[in-house]
Protein backbone atom coordinates (compact mmCIF):
# COMPACT_ATOMS: atom_id res chain seq x y z
CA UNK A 1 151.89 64.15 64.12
CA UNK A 2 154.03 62.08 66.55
CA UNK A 3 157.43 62.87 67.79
CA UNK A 4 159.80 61.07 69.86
CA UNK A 5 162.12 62.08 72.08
CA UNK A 6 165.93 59.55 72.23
CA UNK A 7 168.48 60.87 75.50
CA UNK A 8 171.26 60.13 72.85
CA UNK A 9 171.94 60.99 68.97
CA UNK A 10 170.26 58.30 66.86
CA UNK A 11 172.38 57.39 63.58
CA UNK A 12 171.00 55.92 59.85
CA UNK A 13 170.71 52.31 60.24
CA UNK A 14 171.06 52.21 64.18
CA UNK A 15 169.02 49.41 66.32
CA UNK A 16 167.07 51.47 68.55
CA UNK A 17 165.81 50.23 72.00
CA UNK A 18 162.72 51.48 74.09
CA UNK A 19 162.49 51.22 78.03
CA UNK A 20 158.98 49.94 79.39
CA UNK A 21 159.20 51.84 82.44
CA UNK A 22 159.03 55.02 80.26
CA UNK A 23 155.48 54.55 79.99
CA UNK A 24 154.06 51.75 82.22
CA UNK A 25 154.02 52.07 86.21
CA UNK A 26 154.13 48.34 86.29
CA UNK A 27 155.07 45.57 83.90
CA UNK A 28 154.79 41.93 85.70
CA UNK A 29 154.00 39.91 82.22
CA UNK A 30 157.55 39.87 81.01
CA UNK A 31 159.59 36.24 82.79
CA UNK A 32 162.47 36.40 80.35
CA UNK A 33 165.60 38.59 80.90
CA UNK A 34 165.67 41.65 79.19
CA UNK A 35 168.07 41.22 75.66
CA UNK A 36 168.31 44.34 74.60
CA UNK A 37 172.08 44.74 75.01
CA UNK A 38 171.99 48.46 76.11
CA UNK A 39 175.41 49.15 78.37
CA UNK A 40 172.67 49.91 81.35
CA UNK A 41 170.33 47.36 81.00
CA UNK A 42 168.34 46.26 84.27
CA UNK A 43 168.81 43.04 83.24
CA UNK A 44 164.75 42.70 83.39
CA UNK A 45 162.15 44.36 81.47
CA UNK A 46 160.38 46.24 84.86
CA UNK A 47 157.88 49.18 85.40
CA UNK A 48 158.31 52.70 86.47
CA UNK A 49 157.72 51.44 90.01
CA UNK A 50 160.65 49.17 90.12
CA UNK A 51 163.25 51.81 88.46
CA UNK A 52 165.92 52.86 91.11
CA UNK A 53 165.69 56.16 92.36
CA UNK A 54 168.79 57.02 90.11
CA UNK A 55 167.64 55.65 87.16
CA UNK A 56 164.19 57.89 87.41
CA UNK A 57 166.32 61.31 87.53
CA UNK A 58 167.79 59.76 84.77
CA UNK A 59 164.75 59.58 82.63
CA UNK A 60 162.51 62.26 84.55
CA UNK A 61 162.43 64.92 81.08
CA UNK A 62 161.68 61.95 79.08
CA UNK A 63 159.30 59.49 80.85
CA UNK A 64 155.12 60.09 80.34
CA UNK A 65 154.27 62.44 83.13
CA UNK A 66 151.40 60.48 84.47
CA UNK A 67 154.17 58.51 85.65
CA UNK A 68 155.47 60.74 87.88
CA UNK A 69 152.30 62.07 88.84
CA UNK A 70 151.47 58.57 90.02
CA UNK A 71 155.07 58.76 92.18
CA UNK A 72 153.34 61.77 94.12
CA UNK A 73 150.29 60.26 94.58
CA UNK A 74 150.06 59.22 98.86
CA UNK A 75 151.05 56.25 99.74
CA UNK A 76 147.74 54.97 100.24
CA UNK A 77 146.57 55.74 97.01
CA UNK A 78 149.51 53.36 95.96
CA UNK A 79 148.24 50.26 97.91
CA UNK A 80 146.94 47.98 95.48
CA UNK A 81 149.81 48.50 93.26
CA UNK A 82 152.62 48.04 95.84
CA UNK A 83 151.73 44.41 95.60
CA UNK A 84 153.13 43.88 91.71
CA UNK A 85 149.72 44.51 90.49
CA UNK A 86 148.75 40.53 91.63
CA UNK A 87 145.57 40.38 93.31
CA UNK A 88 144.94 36.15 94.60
CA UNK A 89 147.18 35.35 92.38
CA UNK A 90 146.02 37.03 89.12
CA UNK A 91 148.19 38.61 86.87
CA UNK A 92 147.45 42.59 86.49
CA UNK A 93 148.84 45.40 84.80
CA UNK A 94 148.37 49.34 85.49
CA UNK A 95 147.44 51.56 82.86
CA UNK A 96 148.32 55.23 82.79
CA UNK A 97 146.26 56.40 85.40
CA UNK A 98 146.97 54.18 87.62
CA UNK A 99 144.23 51.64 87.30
CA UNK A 100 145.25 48.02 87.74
CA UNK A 101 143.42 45.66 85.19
CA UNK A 102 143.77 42.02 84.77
CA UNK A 103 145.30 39.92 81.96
CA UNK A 104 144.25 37.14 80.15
């Protein structure tokens, strides 16, 4: 059984929105602006990585712990995805363990 988890009352009928960063350390596939209209919208669709220190607090009892987990991880460990996940020029994403992988 899945549950989810909403930091606000969801009414019958409402448009729900979900925030990448929730569950991806890094998102560098998405060029066009974020639409989804919410009142504090980035503006961009981004990854955990990119989210302002503020805006983590904000979503700490909600967001996929690995994500966090990766956050404590030593900076070293963090190397190869400080860069945006591009290695030469390749476009990557990171999974939830922190593994970078490349897209097509």
């Amino acid at each position: 059984m899945r549950t989810t988890s909403s930091c606000a009352p969801i009414v019958a009928d409402e448009e729900i929105t979900f925030d990448y960063a929730m569950r991806n350390y890094s998102v560098d596939y998405f060029a066009a602006p974020c639409r989804c209209g919410a009142r504090h919208c980035r503006g961009r669709i981004t990854g955990w990585r990119d989210l302002p220190t503020r805006r983590k607090a904000d979503y700490h009892r909600f967001v996929a712990p690995y994500l966090i987990e990766i956050d404590h991880r030593p900076r070293t460990a963090l190397a190869a995805l400080r860069d945006g996940g591009s290695r030469r020029g390749r476009r990557t994403t990171t999974d939830m363990t922190g593994r970078a992988s490349e897209l097509p």
